[in-house]
Protein backbone atom coordinates (compact mmCIF):
# COMPACT_ATOMS: atom_id res chain seq x y z
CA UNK A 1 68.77 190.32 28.86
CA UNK A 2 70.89 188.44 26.49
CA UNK A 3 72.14 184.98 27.94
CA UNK A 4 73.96 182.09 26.47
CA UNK A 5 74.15 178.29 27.96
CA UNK A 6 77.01 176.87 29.33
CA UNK A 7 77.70 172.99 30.44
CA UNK A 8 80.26 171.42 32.96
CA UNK A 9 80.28 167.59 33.70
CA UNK A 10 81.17 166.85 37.19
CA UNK A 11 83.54 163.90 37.65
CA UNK A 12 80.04 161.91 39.77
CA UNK A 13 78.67 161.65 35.76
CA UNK A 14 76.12 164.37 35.03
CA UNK A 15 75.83 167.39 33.78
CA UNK A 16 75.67 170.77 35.62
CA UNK A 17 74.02 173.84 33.28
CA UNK A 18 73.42 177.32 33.31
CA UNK A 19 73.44 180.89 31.30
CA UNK A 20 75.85 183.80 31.26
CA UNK A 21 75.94 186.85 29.76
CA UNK A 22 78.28 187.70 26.37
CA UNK A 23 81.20 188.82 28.27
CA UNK A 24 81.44 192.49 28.01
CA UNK A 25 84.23 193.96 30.09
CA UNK A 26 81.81 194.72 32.88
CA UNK A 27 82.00 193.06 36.29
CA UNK A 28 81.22 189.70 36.87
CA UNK A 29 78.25 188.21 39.01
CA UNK A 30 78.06 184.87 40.06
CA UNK A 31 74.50 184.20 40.92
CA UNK A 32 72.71 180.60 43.14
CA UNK A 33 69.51 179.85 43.31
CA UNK A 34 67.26 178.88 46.04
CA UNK A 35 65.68 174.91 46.76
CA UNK A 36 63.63 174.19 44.02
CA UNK A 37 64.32 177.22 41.77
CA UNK A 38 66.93 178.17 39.01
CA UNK A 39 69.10 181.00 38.07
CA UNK A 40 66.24 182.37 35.46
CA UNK A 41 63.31 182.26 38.09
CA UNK A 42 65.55 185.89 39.68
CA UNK A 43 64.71 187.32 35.79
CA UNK A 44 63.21 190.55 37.30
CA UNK A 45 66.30 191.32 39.47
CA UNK A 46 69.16 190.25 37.57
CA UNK A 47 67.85 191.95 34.55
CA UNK A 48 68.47 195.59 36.31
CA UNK A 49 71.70 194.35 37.94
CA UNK A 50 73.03 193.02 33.86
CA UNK A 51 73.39 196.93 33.44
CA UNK A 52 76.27 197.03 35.43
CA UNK A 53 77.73 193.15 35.30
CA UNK A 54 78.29 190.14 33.22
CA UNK A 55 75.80 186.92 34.70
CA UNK A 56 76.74 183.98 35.37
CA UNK A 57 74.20 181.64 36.73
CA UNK A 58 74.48 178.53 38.21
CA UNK A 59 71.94 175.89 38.39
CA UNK A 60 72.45 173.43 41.14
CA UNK A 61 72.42 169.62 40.34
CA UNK A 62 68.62 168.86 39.95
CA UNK A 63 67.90 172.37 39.23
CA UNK A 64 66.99 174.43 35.90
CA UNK A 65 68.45 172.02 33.29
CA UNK A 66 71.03 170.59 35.10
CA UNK A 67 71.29 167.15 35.06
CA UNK A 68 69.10 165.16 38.36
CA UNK A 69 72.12 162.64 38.84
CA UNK A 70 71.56 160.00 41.64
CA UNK A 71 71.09 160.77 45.02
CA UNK A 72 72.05 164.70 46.01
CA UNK A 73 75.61 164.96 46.23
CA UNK A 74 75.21 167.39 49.34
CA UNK A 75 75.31 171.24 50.34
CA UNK A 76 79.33 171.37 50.57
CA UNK A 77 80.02 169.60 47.07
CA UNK A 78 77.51 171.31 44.85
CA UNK A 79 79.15 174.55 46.52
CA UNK A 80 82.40 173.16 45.07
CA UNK A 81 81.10 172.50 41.77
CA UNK A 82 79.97 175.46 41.04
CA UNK A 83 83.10 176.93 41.87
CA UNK A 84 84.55 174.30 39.74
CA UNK A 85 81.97 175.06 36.84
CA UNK A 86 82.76 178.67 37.13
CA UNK A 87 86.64 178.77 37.29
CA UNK A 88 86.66 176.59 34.11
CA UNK A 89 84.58 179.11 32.36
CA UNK A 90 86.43 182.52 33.80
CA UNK A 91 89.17 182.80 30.35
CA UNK A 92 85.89 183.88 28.62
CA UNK A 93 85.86 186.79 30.98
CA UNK A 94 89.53 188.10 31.27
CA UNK A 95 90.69 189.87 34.51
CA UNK A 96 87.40 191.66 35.42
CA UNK A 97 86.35 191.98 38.71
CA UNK A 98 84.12 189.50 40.26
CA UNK A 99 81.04 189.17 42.77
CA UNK A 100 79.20 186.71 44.50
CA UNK A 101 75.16 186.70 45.18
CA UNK A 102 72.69 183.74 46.22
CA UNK A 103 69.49 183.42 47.67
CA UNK A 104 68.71 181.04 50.31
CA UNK A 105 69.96 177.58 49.62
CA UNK A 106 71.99 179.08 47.27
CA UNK A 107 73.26 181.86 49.67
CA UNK A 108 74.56 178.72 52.38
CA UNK A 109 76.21 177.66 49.19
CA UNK A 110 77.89 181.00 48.52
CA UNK A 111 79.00 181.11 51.83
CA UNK A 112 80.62 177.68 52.01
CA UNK A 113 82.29 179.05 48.42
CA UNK A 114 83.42 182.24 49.64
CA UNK A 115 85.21 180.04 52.88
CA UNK A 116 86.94 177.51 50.47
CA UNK A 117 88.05 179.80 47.72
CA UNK A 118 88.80 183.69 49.68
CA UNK A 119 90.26 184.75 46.61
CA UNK A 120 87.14 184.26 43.80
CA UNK A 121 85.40 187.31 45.02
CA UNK A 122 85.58 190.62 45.87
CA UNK A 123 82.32 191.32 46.98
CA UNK A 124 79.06 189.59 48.10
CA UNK A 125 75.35 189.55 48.81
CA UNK A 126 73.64 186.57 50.25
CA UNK A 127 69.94 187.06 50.20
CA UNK A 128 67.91 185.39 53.18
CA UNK A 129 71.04 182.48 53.56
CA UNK A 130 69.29 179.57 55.93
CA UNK A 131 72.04 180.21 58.02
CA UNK A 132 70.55 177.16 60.32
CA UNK A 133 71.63 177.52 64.22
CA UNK A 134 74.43 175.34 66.07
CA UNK A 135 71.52 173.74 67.74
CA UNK A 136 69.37 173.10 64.61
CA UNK A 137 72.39 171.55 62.50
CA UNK A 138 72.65 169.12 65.43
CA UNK A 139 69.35 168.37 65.45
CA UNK A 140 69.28 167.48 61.42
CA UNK A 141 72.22 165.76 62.00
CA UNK A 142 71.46 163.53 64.25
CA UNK A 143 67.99 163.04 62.28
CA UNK A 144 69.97 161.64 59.47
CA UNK A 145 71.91 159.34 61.44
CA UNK A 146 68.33 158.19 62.94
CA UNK A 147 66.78 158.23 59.43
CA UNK A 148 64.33 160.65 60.55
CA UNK A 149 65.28 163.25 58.41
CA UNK A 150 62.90 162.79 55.69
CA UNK A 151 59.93 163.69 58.08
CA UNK A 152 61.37 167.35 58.45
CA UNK A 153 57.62 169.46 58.16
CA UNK A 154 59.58 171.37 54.76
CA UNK A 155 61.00 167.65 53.40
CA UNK A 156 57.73 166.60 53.92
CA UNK A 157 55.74 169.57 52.15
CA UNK A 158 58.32 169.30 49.11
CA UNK A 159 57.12 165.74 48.66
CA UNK A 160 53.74 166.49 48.64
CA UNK A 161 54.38 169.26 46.40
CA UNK A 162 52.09 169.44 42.78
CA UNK A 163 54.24 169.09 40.14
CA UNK A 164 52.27 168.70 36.60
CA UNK A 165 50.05 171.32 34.86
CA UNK A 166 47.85 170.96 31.81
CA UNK A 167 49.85 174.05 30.95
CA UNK A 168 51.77 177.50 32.38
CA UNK A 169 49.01 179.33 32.23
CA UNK A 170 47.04 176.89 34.56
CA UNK A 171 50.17 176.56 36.57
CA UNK A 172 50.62 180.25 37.38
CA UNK A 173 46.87 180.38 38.28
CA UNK A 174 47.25 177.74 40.67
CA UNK A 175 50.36 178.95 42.11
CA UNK A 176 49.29 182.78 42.37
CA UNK A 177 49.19 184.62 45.82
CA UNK A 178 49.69 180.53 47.56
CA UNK A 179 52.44 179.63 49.83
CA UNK A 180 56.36 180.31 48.63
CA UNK A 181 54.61 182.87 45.59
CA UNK A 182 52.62 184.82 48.39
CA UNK A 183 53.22 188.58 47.56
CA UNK A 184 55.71 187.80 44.65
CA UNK A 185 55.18 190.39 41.44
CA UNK A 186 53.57 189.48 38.12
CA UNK A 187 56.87 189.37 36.26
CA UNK A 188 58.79 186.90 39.31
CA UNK A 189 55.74 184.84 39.15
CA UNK A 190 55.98 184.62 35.31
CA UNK A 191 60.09 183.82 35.32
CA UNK A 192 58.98 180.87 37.70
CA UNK A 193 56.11 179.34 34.70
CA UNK A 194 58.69 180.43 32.33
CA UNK A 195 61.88 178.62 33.49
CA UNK A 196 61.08 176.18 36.09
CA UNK A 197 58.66 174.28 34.28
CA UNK A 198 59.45 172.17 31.56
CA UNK A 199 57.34 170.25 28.71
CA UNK A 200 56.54 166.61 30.41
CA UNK A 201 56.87 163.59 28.30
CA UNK A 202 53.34 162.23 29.34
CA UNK A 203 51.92 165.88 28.06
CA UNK A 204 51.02 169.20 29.66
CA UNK A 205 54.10 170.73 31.78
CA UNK A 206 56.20 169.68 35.21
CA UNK A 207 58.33 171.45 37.33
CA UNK A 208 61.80 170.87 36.65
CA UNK A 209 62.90 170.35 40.00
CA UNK A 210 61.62 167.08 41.08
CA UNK A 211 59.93 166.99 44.19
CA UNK A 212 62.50 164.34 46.11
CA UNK A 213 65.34 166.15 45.08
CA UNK A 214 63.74 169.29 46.88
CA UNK A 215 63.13 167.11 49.71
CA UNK A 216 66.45 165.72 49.50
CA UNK A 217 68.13 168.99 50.50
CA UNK A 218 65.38 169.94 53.12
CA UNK A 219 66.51 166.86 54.88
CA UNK A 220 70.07 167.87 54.77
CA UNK A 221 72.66 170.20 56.07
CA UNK A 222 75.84 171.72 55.10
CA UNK A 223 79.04 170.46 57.02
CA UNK A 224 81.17 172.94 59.14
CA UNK A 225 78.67 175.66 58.52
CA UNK A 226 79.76 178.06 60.93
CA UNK A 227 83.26 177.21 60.75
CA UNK A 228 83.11 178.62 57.33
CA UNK A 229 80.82 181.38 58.23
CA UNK A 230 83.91 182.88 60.77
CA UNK A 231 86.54 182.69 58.30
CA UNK A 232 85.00 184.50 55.82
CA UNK A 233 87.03 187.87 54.31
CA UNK A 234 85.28 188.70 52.01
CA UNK A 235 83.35 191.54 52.02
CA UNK A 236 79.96 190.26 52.83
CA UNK A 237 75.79 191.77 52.84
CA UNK A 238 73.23 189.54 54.39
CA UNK A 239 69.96 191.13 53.19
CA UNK A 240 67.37 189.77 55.46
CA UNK A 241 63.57 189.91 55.05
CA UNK A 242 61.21 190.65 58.28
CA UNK A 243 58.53 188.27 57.52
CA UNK A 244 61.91 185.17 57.22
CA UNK A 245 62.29 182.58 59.31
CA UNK A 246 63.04 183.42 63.04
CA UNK A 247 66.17 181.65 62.95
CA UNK A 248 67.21 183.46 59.80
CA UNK A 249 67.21 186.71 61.64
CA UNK A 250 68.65 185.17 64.72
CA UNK A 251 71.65 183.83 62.76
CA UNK A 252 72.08 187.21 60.68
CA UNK A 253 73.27 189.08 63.97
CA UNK A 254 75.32 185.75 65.35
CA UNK A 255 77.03 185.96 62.12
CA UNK A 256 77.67 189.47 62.96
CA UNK A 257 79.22 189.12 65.88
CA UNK A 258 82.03 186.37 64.79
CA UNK A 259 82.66 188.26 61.86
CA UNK A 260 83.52 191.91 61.06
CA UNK A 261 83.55 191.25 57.55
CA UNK A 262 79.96 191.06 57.68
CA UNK A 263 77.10 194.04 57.50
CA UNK A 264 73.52 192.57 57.60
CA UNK A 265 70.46 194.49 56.60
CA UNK A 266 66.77 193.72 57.39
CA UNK A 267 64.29 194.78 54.00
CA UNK A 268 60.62 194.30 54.07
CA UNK A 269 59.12 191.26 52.43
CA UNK A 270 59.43 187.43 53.56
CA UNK A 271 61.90 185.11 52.60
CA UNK A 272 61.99 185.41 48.74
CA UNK A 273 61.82 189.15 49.35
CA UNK A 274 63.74 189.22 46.01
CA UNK A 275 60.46 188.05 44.55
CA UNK A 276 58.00 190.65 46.50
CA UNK A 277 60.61 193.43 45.40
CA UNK A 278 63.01 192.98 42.85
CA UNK A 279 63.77 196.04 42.03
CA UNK A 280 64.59 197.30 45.12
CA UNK A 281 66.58 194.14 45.77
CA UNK A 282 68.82 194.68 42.89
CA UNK A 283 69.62 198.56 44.01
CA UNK A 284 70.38 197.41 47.55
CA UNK A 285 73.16 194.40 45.72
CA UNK A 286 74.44 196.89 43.56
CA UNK A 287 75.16 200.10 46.03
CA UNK A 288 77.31 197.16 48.43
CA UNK A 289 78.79 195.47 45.00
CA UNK A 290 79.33 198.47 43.25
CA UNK A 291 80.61 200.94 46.43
C-alpha cells in the first residue's frame, strides 16, 4: 500500500500530518483514527479497502506525526481541521467521489464533520463512534467546570499508561493479548509497534501519542453532539461491536431513531473490532461505500 505524506499548519501554530494514496481516479476515503492511535495503526484494513479507493488519512493533533501543540484544541475543532486539511488537499484528487470512515474518537469526529460540511461526503462508516449519552455529556461537562474531569477512570488509565520500550519487539511483547490489544491479529498488533511508536531521544522507543494528550481527550467532550448527530444526511453505517461499551450500543439505536439516514449494524469483536477482524471490517465498509 503505497502512501505519500502530506502537511497542513493550522492557524493555532502546529503542524497537522498524515499519508494519502497517489491519486488514481478511484474513490476517495477519508479515514480518523481512534484516542491514542494514527491513521497507519488501521494498516490491515485499509490495505484491502486501497483496492477500491484513494486514502487519505488524518492524524489528529498529538497523533501519528502530527505536531503535540499546547493544550488539545478540543473534539469540535480538530473535526474542523481535518476538514480544513483535507479540502486544501482535494485539487490533487479531481472530481472523484468521496467517503468518510473513523473509528471511535475519530468516528465522533466524523460525525461532527459530516454535520458541519453535508456536502464533503457521499457515504460513511463510523466504526464503534463513543456516541456518549445526553446524560453522560452532562456529567463530563459539568466535571470540567468542577475540574474533576481529569479523574475520569479512562483519563486516569491513559496517564498511567507505559510509554517507553527498550525496543518494538519488547513493546509488542508487552502489549500482546493485554487490555485495548486483547484479541487484535498479528498484523494490527504489528501496524501499532510499527507506526505509533517512535525512536525516543533518551534511547529505546515511545509511543507517539503522549500519555496527557490521551488523557486530555478522555476528559473531554464534543459540543452539540447530538445536535449534529440529527442533522446528519448523509448516508451513514454505525458498525458496532458486541463486546463495546454499553452506552455505545445504547446510543447506536437512539441515533437510529432521530435519524433515518442512519443503518447501524452490530459485528462480533469489542470495541477495536477493526483490530480483532480487519478483514471482515473492510468488506462490511466497502459493500455500504461501494452499494
Amino acid at each position: 500500500m503505497q502512501l505519500t505524506p502530506w502537511t497542513h499548519t493550522a492557524c493555532e501554530g502546529f503542524v497537522l500530518r498524515g499519508w494519502h494514496s497517489p491519486p488514481s481516479g478511484k474513490p476517495l476515503l477519508h479515514f480518523l483514527h481512534g484516542n491514542g492511535f494514527c491513521g497507519r495503526v488501521y494498516t490491515p484494513m485499509l490495505a484491502p479497502l486501497s483496492e477500491h479507493f484513494d486514502l487519505w488519512l488524518s492524524d489528529v493533533q498529538g497523533h501519528g506525526d502530527s505536531d503535540h501543540g499546547d493544550r488539545f484544541v478540543g473534539w469540535n475543532r480538530s473535526a474542523d481541521l481535518a476538514a480544513e486539511a483535507f479540502t486544501a488537499h482535494l485539487p490533487l484528487f479531481s472530481d472523484v467521489p468521496r467517503s468518510a470512515m473513523g473509528h471511535s474518537f475519530g468516528g465522533v469526529l466524523t460525525c461532527l464533520t459530516l454535520a458541519q460540511h453535508p456536502q464533503l461526503f457521499e457515504r460513511a462508516v463510523v466504526l464503534d463512534p463513543v456516541l456518549f449519552s445526553p446524560a453522560m455529556l452532562w456529567a463530563m461537562t459539568m466535571a470540567q467546570w468542577t475540574g474533576l474531569s481529569g479523574h475520569h477512570p479512562l483519563a486516569r488509565s491513559a496517564r498511567a499508561r507505559r510509554q517507553h520500550w527498550p525496543d518494538r519487539a519488547e513493546a509488542k511483547s508487552s502489549l500482546e493479548g493485554r487490555g485495548t490489544y486483547r484479541g487484535w491479529t498479528d498484523e494490527s498488533l504489528q501496524a501499532f509497534v510499527d507506526h505509533a511508536l517512535r525512536e525516543a531521544p533518551e534511547g529505546g522507543i515511545s509511543l507517539k501519542c503522549a500519555p496527557q494528550r490521551e488523557s486530555e481527550i478522555f476528559s473531554s467532550a464534543p459540543q452539540g453532539l447530538w445536535s449534529a448527530l440529527s442533522r446528519i444526511t448523509t448516508p451513514t453505517l454505525m458498525l458496532h461491536g458486541e463486546r463495546t461499551f454499553p452506552f455505545v450500543t445504547a446510543s447506536a439505536r437512539q441515533w437510529q431513531l432521530i435519524n433515518p439516514h442512519v443503518e447501524s449494524l452490530q459485528v462480533s469483536g469489542g470495541h477495536c473490532f477493526m483490530q480483532e477482524d480487519p478483514i471482515r471490517t473492510a468488506a462490511h465498509a466497502n459493500a455500504f461505500l461501494s452499494p
